[in-house]
C-alpha atoms as a PDB file:
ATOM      1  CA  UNK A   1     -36.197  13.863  40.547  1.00  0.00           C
ATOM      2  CA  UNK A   2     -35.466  14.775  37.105  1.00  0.00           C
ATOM      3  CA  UNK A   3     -36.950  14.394  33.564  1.00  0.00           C
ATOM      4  CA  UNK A   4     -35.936  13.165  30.387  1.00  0.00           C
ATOM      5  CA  UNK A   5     -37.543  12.470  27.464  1.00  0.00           C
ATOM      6  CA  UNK A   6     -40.859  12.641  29.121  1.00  0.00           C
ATOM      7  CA  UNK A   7     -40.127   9.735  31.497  1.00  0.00           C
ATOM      8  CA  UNK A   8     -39.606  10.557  35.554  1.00  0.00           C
ATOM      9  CA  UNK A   9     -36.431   8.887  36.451  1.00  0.00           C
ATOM     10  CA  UNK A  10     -35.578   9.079  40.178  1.00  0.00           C
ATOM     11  CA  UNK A  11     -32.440   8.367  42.601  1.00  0.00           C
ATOM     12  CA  UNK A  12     -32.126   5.945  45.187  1.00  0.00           C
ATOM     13  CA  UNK A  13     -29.141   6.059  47.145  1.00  0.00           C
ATOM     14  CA  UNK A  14     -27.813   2.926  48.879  1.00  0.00           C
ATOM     15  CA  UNK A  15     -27.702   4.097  52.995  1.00  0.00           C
ATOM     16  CA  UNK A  16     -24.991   2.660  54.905  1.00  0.00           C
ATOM     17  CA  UNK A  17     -23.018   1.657  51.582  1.00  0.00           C
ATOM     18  CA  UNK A  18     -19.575   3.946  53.246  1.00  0.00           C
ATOM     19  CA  UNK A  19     -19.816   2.638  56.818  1.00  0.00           C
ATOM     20  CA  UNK A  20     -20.298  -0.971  55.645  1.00  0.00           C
ATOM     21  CA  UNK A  21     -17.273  -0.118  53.941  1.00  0.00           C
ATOM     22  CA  UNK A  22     -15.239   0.913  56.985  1.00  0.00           C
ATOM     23  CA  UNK A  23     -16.230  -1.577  59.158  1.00  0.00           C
ATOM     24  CA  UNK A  24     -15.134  -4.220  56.502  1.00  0.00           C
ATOM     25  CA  UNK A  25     -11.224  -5.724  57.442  1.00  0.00           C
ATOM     26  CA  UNK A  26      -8.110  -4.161  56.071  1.00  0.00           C
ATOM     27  CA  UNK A  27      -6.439  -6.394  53.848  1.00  0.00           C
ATOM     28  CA  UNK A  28      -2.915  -7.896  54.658  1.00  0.00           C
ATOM     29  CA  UNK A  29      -0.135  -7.031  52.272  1.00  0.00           C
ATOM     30  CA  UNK A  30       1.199 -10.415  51.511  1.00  0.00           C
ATOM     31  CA  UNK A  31       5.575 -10.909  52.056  1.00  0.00           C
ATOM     32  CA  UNK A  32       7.459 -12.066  50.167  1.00  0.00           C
ATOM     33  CA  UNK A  33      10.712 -13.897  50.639  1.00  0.00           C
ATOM     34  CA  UNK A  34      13.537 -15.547  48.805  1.00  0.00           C
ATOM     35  CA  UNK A  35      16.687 -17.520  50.117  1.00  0.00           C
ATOM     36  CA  UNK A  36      20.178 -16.284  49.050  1.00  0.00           C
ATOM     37  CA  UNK A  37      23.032 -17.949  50.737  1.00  0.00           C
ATOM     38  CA  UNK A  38      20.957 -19.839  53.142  1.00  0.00           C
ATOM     39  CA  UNK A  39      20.035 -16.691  54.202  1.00  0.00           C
ATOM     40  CA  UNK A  40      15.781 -15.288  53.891  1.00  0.00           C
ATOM     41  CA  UNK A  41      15.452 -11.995  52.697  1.00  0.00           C
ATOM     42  CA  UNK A  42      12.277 -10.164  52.589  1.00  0.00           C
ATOM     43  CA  UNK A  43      11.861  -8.769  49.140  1.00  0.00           C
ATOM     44  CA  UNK A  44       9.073  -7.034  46.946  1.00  0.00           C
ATOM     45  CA  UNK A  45       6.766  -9.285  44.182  1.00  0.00           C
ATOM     46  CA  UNK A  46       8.718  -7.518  41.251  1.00  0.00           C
ATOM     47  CA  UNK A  47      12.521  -8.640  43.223  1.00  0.00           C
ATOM     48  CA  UNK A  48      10.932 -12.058  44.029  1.00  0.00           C
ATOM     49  CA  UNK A  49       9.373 -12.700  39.995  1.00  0.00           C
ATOM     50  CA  UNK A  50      12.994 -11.843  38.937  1.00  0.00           C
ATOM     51  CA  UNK A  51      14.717 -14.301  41.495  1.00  0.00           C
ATOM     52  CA  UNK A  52      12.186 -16.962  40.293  1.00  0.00           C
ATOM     53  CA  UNK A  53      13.406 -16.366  36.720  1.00  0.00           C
ATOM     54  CA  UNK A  54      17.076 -16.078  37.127  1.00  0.00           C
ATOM     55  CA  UNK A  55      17.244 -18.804  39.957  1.00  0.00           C
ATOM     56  CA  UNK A  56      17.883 -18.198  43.522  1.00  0.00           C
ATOM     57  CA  UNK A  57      22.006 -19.693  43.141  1.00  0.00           C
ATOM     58  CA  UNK A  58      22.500 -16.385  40.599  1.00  0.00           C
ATOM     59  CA  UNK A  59      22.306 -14.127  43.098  1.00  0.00           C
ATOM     60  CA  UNK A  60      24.557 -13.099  46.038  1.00  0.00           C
ATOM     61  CA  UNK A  61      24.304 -10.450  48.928  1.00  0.00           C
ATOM     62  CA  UNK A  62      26.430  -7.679  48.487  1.00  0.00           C
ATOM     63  CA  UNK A  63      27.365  -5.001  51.466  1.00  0.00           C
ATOM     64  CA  UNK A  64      25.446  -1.516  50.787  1.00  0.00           C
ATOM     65  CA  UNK A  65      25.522   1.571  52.847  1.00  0.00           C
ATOM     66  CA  UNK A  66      22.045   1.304  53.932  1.00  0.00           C
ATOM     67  CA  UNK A  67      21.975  -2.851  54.361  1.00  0.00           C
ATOM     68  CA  UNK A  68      22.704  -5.825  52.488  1.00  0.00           C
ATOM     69  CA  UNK A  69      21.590  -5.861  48.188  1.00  0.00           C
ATOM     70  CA  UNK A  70      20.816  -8.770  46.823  1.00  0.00           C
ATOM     71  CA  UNK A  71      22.519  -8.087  43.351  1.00  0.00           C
ATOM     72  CA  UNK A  72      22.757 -11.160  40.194  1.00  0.00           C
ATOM     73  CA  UNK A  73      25.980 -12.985  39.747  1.00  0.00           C
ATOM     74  CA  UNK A  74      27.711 -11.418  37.014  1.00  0.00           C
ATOM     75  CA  UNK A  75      27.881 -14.275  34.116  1.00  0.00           C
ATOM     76  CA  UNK A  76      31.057 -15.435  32.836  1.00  0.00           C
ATOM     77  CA  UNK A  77      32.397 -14.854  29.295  1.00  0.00           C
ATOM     78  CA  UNK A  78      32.124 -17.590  27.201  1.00  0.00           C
ATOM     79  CA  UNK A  79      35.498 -18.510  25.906  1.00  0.00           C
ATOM     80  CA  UNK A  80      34.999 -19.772  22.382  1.00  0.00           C
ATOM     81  CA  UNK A  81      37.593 -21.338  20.142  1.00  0.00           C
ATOM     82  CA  UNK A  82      38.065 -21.707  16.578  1.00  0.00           C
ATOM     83  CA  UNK A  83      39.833 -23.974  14.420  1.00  0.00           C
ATOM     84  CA  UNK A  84      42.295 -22.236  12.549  1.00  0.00           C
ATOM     85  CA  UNK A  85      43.808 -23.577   9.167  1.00  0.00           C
ATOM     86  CA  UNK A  86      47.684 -24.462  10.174  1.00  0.00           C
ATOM     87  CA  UNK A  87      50.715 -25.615   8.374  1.00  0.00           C
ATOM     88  CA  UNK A  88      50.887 -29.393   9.597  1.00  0.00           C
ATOM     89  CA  UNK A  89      53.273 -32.464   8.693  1.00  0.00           C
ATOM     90  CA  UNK A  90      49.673 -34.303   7.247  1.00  0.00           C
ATOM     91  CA  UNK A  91      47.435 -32.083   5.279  1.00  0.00           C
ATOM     92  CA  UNK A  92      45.492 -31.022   2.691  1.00  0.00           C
ATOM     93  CA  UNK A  93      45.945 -29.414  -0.401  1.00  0.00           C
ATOM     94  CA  UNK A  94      43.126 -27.461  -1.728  1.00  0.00           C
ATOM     95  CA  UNK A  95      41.216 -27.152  -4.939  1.00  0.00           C
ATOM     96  CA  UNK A  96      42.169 -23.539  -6.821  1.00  0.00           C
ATOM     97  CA  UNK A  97      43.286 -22.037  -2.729  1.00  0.00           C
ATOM     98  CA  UNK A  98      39.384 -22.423  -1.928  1.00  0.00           C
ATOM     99  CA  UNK A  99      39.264 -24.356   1.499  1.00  0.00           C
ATOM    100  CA  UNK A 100      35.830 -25.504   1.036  1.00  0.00           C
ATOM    101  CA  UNK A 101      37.456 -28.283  -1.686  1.00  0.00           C
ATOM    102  CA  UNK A 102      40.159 -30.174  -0.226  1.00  0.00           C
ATOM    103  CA  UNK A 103      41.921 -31.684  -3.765  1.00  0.00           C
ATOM    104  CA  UNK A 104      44.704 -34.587  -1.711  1.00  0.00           C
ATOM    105  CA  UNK A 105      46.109 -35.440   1.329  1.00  0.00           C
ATOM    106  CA  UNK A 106      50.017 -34.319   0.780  1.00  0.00           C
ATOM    107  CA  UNK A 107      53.219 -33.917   3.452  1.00  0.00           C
ATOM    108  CA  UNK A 108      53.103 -30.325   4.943  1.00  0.00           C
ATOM    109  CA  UNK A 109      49.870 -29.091   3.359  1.00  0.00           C
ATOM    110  CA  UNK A 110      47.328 -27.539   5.515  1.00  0.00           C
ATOM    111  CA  UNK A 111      44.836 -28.574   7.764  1.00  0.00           C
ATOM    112  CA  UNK A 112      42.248 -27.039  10.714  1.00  0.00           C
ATOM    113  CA  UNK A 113      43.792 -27.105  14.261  1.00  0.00           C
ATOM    114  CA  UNK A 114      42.527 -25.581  17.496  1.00  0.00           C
ATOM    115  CA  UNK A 115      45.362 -22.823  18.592  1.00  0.00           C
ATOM    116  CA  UNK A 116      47.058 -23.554  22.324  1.00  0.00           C
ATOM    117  CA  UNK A 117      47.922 -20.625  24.004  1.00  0.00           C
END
């Protein structure tokens, strides 16, 4: 019992409250499991939310020393080309040299082509 403020405040405790708590079920920890080359793996929530983001066909199973790693497919390099301006037999001529203001069409002026390797 104690007092505060002139009012009696006392404590009731709750009896059995920590063996209701022991007799109550553990809990199962849920698996998780993703498919990589037809294969199921069992995997962790934070492995299986990345999966689900990147897509199941990104990834591969690569040999570790201490059992297979599921490891993303490396992405391939975009290979971007550019016109580039090139003498041609049909082309342009331009407006003071500025290529933004093509002036006529004349016999080996210059015009944008895609370079072949």
């Amino acid at each position: 019992m104690s007092v505060a403020r002139g009012t009696i405040m006392t404590r009731s405790y709750m009896p059995g409250f920590f063996e209701a708590l022991d007799g109550l079920p553990e809990t199962k920890v849920k698996k998780h499991f993703v498919t990589i080359e037809g294969e199921q793996y069992q995997v962790d929530l934070e492995k299986k939310l990345e999966i689900m983001k990147n897509g199941e066909e990104n990834y591969f199973i690569e040999p570790a020393k201490f059992g297979p790693q599921i490891v993303l497919k490396p992405r391939p390099k975009a290979n971007m080309v550019y016109p580039v301006l090139m003498k041609s037999e049909k082309g342009y001529e331009f407006l003071d040299g500025d290529i933004h203001w093509p002036d006529r069409s004349i016999e080996g002026g210059l015009s944008w082509q895609i370079e072949r390797e």
